[in-house]
N, C-alpha and C. Protein backbone atom coordinates (compact mmCIF):
# COMPACT_ATOMS: atom_id res chain seq x y z
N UNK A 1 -33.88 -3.30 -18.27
CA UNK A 1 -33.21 -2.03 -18.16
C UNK A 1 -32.22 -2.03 -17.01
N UNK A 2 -32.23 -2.91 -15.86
CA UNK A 2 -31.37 -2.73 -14.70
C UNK A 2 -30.55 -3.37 -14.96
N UNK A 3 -30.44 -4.80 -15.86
CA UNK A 3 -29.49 -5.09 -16.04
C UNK A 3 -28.70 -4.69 -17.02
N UNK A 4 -28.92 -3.63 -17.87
CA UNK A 4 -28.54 -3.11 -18.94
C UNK A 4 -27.42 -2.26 -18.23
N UNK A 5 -28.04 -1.42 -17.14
CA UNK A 5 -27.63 -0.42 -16.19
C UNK A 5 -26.45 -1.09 -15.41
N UNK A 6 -26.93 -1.90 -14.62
CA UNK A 6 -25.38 -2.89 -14.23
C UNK A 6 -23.99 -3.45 -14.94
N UNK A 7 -24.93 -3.85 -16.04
CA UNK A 7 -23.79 -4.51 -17.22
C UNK A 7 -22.55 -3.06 -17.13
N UNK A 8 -23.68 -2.09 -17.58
CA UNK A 8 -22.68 -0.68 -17.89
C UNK A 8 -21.82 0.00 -16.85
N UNK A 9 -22.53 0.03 -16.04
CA UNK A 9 -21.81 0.24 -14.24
C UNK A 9 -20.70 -0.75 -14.19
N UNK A 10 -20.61 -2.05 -14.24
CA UNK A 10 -19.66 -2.68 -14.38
C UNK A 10 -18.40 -2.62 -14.92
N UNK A 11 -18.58 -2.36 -16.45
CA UNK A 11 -17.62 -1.58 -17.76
C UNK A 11 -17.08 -0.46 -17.11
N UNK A 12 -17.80 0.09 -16.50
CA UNK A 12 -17.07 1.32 -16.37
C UNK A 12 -16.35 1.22 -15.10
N UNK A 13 -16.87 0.51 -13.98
CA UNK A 13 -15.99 0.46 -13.12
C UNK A 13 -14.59 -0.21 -13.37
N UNK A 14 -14.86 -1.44 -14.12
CA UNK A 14 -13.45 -1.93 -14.28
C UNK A 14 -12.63 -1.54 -14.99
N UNK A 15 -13.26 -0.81 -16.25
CA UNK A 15 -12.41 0.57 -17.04
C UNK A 15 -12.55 1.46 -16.16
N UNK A 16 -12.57 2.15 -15.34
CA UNK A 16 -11.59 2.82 -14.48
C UNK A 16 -10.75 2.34 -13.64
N UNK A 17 -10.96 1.53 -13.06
CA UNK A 17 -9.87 0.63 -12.59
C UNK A 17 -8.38 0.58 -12.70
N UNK A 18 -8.56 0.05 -14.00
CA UNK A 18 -7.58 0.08 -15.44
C UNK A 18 -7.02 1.39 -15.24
N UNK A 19 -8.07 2.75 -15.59
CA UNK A 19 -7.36 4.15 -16.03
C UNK A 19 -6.51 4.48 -15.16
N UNK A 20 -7.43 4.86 -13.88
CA UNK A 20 -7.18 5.70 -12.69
C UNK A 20 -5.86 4.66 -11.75
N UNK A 21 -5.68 3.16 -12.07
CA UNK A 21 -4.34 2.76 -11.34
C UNK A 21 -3.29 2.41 -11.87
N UNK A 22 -3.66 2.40 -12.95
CA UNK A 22 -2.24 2.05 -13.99
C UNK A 22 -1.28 0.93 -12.82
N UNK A 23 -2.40 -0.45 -12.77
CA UNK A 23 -1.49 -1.54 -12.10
C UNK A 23 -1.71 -2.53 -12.54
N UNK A 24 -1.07 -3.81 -13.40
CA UNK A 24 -1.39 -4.63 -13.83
C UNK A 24 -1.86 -5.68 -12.45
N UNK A 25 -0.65 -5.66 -11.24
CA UNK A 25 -1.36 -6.66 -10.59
C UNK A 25 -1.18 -7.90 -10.44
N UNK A 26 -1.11 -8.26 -8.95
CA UNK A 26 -0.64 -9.84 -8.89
C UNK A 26 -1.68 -10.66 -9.32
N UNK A 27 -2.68 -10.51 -9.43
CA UNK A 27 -3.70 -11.23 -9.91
C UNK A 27 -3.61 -12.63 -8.91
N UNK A 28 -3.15 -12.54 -7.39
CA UNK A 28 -3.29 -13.23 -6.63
C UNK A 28 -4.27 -14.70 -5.87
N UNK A 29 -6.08 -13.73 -6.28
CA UNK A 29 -6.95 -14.78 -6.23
C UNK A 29 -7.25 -15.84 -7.02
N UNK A 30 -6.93 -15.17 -8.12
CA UNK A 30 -6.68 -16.13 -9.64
C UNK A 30 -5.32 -17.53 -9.43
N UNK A 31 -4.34 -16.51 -9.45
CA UNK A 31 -3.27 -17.90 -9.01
C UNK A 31 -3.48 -19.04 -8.40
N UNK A 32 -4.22 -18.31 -6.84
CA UNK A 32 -4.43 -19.24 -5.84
C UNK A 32 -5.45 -20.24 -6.31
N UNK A 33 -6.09 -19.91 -7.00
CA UNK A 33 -7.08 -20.68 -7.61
C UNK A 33 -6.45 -21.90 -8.68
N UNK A 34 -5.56 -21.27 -9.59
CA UNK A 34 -4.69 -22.22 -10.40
C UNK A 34 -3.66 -22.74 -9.78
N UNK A 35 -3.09 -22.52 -8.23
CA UNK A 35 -1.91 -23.03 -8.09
C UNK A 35 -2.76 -24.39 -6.83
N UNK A 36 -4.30 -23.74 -6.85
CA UNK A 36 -4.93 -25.26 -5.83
C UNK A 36 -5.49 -26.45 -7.06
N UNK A 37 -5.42 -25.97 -8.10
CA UNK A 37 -5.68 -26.73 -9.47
C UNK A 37 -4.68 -27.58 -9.61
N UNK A 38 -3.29 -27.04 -9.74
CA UNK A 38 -2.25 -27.60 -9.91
C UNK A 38 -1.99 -28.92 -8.87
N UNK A 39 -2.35 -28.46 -8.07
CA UNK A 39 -2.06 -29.47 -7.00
C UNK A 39 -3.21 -30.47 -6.37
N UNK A 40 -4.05 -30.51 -7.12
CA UNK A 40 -5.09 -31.57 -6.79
C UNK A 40 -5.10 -33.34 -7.30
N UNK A 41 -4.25 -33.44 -8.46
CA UNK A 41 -4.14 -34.79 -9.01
C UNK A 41 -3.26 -34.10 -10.57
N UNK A 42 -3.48 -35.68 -10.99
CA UNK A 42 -2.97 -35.77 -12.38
C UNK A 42 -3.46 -34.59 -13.02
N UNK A 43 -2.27 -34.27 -14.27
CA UNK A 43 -2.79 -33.70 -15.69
C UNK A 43 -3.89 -33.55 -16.03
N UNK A 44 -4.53 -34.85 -15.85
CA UNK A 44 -6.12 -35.02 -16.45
C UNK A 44 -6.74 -34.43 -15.73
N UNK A 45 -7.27 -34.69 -14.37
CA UNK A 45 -7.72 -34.09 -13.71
C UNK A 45 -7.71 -32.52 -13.33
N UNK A 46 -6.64 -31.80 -13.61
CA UNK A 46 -5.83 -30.73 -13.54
C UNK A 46 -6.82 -30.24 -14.52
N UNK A 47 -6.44 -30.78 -15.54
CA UNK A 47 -7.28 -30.01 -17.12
C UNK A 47 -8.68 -30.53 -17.39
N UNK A 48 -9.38 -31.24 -16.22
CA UNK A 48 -10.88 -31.36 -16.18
C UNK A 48 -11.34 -30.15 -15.53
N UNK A 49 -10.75 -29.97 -14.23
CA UNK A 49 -10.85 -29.16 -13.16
C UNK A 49 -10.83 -27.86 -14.08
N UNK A 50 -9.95 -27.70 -14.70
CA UNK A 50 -9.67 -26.12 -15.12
C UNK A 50 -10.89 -26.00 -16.26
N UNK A 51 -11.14 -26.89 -17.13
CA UNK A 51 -12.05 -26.67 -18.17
C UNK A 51 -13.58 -26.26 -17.21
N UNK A 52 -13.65 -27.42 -16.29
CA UNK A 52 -14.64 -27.05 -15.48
C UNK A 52 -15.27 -25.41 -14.92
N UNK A 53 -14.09 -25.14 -14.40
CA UNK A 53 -13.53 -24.14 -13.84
C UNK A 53 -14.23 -22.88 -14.54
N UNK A 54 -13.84 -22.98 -16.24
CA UNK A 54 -13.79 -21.99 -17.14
C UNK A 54 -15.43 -21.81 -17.32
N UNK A 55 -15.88 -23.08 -17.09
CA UNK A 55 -17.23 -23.03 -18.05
C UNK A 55 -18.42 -22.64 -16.60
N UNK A 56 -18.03 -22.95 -15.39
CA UNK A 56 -18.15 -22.48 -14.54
C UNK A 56 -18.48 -20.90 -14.01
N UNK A 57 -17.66 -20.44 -14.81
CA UNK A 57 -16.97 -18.94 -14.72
C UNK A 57 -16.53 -18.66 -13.36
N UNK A 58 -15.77 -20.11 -12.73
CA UNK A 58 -14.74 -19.21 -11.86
C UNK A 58 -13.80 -18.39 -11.78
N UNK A 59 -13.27 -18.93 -12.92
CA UNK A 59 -11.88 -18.15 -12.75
C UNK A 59 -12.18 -16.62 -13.59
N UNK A 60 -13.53 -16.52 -14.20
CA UNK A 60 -13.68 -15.35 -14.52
C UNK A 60 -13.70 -14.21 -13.74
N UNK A 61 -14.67 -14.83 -12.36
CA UNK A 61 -15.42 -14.40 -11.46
C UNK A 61 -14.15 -14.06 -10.39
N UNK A 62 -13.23 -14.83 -10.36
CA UNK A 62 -11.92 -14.28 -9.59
C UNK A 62 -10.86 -13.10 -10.26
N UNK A 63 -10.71 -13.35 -11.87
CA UNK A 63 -10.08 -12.45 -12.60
C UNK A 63 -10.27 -11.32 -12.27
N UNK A 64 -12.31 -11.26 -12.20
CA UNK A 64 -12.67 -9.81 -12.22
C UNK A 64 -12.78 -8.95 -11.10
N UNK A 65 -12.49 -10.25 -9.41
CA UNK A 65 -11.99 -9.92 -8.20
C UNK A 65 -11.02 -9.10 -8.14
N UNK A 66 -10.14 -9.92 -8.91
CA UNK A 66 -8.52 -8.93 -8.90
C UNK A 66 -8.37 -8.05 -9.67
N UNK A 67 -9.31 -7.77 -10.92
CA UNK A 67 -8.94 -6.59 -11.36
C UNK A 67 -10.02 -5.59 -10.47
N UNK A 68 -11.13 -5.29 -10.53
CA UNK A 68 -11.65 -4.68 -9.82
C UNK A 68 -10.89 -4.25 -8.24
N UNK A 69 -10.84 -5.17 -7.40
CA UNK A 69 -10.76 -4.60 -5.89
C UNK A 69 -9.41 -4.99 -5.69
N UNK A 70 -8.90 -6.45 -5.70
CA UNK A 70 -7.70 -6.59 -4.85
C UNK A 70 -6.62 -6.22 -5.44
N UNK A 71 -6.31 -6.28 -7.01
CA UNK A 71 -5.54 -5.56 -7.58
C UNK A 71 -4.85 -3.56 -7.23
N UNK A 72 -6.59 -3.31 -6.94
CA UNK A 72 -6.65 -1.88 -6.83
C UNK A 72 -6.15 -1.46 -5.23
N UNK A 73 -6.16 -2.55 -4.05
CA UNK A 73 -5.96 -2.47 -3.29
C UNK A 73 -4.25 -2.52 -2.44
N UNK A 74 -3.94 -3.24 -3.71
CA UNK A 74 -2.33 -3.62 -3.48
C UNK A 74 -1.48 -2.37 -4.16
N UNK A 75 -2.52 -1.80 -5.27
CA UNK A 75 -1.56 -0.62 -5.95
C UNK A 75 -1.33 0.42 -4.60
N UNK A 76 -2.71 1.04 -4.06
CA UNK A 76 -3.24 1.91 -3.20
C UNK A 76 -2.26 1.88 -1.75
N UNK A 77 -2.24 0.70 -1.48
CA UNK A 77 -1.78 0.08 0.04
C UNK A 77 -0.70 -0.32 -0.34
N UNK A 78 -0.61 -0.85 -1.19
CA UNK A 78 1.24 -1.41 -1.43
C UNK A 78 1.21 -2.58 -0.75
N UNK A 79 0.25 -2.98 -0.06
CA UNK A 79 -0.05 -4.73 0.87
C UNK A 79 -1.19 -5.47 0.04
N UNK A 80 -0.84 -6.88 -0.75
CA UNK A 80 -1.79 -7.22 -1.08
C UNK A 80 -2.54 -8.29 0.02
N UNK A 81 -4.09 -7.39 0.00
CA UNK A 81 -4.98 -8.37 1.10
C UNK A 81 -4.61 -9.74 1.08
N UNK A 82 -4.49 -10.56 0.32
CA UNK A 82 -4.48 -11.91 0.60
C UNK A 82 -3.00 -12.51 0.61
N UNK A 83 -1.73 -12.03 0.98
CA UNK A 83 -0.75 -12.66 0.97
C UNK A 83 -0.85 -12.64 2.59
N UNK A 84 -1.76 -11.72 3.13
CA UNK A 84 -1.60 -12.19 4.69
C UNK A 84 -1.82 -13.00 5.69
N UNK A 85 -1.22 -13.85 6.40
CA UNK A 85 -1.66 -15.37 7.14
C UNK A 85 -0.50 -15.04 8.05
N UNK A 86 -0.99 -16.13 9.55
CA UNK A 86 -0.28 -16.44 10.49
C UNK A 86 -0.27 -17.90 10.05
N UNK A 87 1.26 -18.62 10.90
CA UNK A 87 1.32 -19.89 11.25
C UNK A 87 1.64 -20.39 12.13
N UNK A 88 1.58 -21.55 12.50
CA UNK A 88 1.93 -21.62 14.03
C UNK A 88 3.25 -22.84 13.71
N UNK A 89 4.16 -22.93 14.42
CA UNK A 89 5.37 -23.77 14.43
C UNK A 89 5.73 -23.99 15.78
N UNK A 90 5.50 -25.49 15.87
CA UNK A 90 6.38 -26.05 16.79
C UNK A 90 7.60 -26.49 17.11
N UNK A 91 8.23 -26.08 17.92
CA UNK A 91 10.35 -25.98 17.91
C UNK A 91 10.12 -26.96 19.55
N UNK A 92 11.31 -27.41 19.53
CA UNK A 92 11.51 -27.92 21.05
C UNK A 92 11.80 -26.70 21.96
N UNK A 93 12.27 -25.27 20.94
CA UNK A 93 12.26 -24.44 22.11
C UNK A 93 10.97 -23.53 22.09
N UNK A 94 10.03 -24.12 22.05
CA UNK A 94 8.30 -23.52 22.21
C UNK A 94 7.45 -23.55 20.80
N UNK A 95 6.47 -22.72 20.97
CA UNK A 95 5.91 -22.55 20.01
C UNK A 95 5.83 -21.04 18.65
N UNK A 96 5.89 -20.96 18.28
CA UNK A 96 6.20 -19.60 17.17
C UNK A 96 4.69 -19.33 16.54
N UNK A 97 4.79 -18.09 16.23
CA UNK A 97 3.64 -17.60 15.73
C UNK A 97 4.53 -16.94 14.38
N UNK A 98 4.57 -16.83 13.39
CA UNK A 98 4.78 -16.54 12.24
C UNK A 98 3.86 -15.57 11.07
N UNK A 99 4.02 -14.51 11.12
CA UNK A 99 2.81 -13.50 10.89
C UNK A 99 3.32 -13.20 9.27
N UNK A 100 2.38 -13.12 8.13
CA UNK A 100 3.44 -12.82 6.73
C UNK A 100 2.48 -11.68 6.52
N UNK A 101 2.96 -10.80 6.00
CA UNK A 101 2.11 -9.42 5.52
C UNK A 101 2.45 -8.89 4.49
N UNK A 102 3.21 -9.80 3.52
CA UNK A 102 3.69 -9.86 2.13
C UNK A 102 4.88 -8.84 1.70
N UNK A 103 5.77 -8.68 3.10
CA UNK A 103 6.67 -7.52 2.99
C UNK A 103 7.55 -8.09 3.84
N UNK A 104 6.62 -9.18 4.56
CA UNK A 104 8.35 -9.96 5.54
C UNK A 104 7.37 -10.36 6.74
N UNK A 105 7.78 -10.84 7.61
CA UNK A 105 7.65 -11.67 8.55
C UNK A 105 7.53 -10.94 9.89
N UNK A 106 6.67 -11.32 10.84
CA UNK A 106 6.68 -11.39 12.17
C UNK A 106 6.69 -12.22 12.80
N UNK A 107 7.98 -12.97 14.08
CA UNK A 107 8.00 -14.13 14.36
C UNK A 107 7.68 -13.96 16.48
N UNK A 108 6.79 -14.68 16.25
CA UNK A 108 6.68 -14.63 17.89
C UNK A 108 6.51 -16.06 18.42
N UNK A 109 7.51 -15.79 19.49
CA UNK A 109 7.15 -16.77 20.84
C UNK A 109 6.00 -17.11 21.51
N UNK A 110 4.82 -17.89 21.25
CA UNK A 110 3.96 -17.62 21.56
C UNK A 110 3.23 -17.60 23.34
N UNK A 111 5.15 -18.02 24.29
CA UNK A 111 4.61 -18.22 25.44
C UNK A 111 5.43 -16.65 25.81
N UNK A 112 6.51 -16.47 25.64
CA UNK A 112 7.13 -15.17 26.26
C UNK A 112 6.98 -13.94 25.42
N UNK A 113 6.24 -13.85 24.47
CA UNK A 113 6.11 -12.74 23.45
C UNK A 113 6.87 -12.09 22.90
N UNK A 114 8.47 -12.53 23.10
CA UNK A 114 9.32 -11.98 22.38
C UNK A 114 9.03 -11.97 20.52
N UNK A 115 9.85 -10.93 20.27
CA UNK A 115 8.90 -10.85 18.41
C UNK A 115 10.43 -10.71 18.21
N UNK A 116 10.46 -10.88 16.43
CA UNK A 116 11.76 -10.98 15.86
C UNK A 116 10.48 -10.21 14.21
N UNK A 117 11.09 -9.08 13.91
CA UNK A 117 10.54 -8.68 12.74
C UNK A 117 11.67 -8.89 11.58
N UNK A 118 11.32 -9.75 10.34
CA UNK A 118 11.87 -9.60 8.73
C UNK A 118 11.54 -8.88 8.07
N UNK A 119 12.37 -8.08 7.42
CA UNK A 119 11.77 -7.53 6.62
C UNK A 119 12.75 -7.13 5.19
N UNK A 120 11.93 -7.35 3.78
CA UNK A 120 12.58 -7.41 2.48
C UNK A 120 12.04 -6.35 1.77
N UNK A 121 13.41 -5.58 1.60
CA UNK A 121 13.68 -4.23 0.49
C UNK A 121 13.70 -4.95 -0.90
N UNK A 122 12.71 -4.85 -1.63
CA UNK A 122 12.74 -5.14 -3.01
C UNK A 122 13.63 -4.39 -3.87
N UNK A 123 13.90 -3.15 -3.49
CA UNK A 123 14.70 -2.17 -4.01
C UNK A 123 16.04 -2.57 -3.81
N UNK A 124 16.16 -2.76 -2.55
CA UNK A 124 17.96 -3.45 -2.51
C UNK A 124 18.28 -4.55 -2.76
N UNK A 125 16.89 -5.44 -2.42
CA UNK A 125 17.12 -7.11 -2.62
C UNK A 125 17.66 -7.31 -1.35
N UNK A 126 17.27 -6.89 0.00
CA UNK A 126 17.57 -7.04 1.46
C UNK A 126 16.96 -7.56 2.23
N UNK A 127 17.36 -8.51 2.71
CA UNK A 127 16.55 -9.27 4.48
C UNK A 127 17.34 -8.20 5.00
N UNK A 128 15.96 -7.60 6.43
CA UNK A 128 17.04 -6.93 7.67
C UNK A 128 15.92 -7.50 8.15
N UNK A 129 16.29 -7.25 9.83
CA UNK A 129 15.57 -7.72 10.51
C UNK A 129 15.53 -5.89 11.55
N UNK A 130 14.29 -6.10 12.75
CA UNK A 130 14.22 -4.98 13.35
C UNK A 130 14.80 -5.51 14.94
N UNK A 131 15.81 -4.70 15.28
CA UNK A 131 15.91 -4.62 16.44
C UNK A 131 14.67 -4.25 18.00
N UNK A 132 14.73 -4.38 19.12
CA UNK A 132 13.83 -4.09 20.06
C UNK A 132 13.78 -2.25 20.26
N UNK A 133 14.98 -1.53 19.83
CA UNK A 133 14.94 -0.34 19.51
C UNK A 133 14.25 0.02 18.59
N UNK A 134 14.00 -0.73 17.00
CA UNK A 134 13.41 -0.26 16.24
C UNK A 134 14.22 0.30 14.78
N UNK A 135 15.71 -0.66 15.09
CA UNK A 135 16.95 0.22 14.52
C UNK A 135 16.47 -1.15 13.32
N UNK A 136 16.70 -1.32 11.91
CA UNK A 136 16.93 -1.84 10.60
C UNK A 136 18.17 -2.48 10.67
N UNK A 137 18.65 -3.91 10.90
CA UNK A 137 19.88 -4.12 10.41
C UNK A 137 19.69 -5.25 9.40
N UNK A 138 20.42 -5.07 8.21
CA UNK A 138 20.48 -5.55 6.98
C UNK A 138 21.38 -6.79 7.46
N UNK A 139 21.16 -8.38 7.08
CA UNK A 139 21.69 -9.16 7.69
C UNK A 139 21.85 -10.06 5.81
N UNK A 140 20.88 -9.71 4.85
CA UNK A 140 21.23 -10.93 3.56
C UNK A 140 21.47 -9.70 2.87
N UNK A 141 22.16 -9.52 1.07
CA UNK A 141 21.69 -8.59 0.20
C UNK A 141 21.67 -9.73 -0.61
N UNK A 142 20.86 -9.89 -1.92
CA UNK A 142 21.21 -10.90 -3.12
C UNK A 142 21.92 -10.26 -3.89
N UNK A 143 23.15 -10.49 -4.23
CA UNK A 143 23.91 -9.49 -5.40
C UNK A 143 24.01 -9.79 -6.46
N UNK A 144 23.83 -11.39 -6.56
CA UNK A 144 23.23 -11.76 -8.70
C UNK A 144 22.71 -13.07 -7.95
N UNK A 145 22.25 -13.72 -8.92
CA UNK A 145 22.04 -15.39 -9.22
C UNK A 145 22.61 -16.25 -8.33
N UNK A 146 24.10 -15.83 -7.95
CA UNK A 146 24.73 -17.01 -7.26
C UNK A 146 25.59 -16.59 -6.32
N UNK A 147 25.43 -15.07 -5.68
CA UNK A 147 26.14 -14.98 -4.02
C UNK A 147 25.31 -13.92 -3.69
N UNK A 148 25.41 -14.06 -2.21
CA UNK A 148 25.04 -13.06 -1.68
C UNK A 148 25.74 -12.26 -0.23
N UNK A 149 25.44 -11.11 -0.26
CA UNK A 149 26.42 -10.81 1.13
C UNK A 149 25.80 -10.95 2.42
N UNK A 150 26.53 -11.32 3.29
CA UNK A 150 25.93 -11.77 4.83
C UNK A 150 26.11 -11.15 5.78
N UNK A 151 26.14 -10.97 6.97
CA UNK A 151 26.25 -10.15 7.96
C UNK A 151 27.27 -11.58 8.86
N UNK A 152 28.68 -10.78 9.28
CA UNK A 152 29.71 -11.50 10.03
C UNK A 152 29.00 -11.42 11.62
N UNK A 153 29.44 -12.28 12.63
CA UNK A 153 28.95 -11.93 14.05
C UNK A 153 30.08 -10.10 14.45
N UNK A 154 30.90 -9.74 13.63
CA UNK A 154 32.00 -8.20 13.76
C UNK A 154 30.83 -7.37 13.24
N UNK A 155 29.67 -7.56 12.44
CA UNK A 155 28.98 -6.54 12.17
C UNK A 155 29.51 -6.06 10.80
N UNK A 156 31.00 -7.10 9.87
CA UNK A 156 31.19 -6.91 8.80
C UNK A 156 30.25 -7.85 8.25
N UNK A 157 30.44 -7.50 6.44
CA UNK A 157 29.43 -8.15 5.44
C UNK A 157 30.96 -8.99 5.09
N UNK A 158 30.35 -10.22 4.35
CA UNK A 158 30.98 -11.17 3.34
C UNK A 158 30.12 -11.58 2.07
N UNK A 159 30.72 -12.08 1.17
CA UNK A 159 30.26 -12.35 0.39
C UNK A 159 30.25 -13.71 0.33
N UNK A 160 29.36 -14.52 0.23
CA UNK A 160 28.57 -15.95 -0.24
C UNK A 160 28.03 -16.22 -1.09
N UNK A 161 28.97 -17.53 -2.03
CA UNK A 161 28.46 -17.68 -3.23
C UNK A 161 27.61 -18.99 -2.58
N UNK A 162 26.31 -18.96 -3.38
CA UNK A 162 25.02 -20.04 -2.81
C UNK A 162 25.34 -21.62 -3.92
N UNK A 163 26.01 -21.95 -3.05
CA UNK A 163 26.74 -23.24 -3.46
C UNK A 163 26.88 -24.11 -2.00
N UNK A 164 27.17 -25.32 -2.19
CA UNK A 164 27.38 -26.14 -0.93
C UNK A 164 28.29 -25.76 0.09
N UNK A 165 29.75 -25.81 -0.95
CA UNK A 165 30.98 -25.47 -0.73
C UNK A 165 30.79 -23.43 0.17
N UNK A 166 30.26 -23.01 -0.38
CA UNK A 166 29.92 -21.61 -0.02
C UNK A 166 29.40 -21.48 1.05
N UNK A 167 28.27 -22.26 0.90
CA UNK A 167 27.18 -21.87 2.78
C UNK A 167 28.05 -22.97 3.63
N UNK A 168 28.80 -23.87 3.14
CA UNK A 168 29.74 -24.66 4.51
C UNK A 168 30.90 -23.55 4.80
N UNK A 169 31.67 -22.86 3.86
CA UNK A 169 32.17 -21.50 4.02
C UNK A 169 31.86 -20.72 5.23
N UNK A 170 30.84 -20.06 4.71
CA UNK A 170 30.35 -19.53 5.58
C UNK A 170 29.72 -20.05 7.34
N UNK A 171 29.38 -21.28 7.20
CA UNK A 171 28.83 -21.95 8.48
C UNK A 171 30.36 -21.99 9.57
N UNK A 172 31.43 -22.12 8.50
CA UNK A 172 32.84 -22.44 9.30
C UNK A 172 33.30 -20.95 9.80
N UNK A 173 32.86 -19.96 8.97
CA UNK A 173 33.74 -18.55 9.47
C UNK A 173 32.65 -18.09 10.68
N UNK A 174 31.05 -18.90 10.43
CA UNK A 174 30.56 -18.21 11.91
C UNK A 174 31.05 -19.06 13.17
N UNK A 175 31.12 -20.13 12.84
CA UNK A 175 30.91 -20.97 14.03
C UNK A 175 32.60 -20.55 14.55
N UNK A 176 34.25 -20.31 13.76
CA UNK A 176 34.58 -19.79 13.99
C UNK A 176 34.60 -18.66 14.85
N UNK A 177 34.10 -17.94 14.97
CA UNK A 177 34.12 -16.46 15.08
C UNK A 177 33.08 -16.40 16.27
N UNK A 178 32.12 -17.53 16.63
CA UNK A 178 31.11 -17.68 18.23
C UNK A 178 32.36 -18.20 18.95
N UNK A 179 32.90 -19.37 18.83
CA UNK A 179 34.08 -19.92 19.46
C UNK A 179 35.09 -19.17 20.25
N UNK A 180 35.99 -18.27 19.06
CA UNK A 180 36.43 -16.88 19.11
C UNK A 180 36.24 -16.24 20.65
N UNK A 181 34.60 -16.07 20.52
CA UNK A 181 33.94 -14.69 21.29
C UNK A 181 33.51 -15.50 22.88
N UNK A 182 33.72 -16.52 22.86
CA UNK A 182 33.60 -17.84 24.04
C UNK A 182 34.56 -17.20 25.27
C-alpha cells in the first residue's frame, strides 16, 4: 500500500510540475550526463555506456531530476542551479577567479579584488559589462550569423563582420584609435 501511495504521490507531483510551470526546460543534469558519455572513448564505448546507463536507470533517474526540481527551479528563479561554477585562471598578470551564474560572468583578481562583471541580454543578444558605479555598458550586440556591433574606444558602435579579414578590421581601428589617444 505505501508503495502504491508513493508511486501516486510521484504522478502527481511530476504532473504538476508539468501543469503549474508550463517549462519544458534545459534538462541540464541529463545533458551533463550525455555530454560526459560523449566524451569518454569511442562510439562503442559511448553506446555501451549509454545502453548501460539506460538499463541502469540513470538517465531516468536524472530525467526525473530535471523534470521534477531543477527544471522547476530555473522556470521560478530564471538561474539554472547547475550552470553555476567558479574557475580559477592563471595570467602572468595574477590569478582570476571566474564566477558563471548562467547569465554572464564574474571576473576577479584574486590578489587585489578588483571584479569586472559580464553580462548577456538574451533579448538583445548583448555582452555589457558593469561598471564600478553600477552603470550597464553594452560593449558586443550579435546582429545575424555573421557581424556584430562593437563598442569603439569614442564610445561609438561599429559594425563587425566575424570573418578574419573583419576582426583584423577591427583590431586595426582599435589599436588605431589607443595610439591616437597616446
Amino acid at each position: 500500500m505505501k508503495k502504491v501511495k508513493f508511486a501516486v504521490s510521484a504522478i502527481l507531483l511530476a504532473g504538476s510540475s508539468l501543469v503549474f510551470t508550463s517549462c519544458i526546460g534545459s534538462f541540464a543534469l541529463t545533458n551533463k550526463v550525455l555530454a560526459w558519455n560523449r566524451s569518454i572513448g569511442s562510439k562503442f564505448v559511448n553506446e555501451l555506456v549509454f545502453f548501460a546507463f539506460w538499463v541502469l536507470p540513470v538517465y531516468e533517474i536524472t530525467a526525473l531530476a530535471d523534470l521534477v526540481v531543477i527544471n522547476s527551479i530555473e522556470f521560478w528563479s530564471g538561474d539554472n542551479p547547475l550552470t553555476a561554477s567558479v574557475k580559477a585562471v592563471d595570467t602572468e598578470h595574477g590569478r582570476y577567479l571566474i564566477a558563471c551564474d548562467g547569465k554572464g560572468y564574474t571576473i576577479t583578481h584574486e590578489t587585489t579584488g578588483e571584479e569586472v562583471r559580464l553580462d548577456f541580454q538574451t533579448d538583445s543578444q548583448t555582452w555589457s559589462f558593469r561598471t564600478s558605479e553600477g552603470e550597464s555598458v553594452p560593449f558586443m550586440t550579435f546582429l545575424d550569423d555573421s557581424h556584430v556591433k562593437m563598442i569603439t574606444p569614442t564610445g561609438d558602435y561599429t559594425t563587425v563582420e566575424l570573418s578574419e579579414h573583419g576582426v583584423m578590421a577591427y583590431q586595426s581601428l582599435m589599436s588605431g584609435s589607443l595610439m591616437a589617444s597616446k
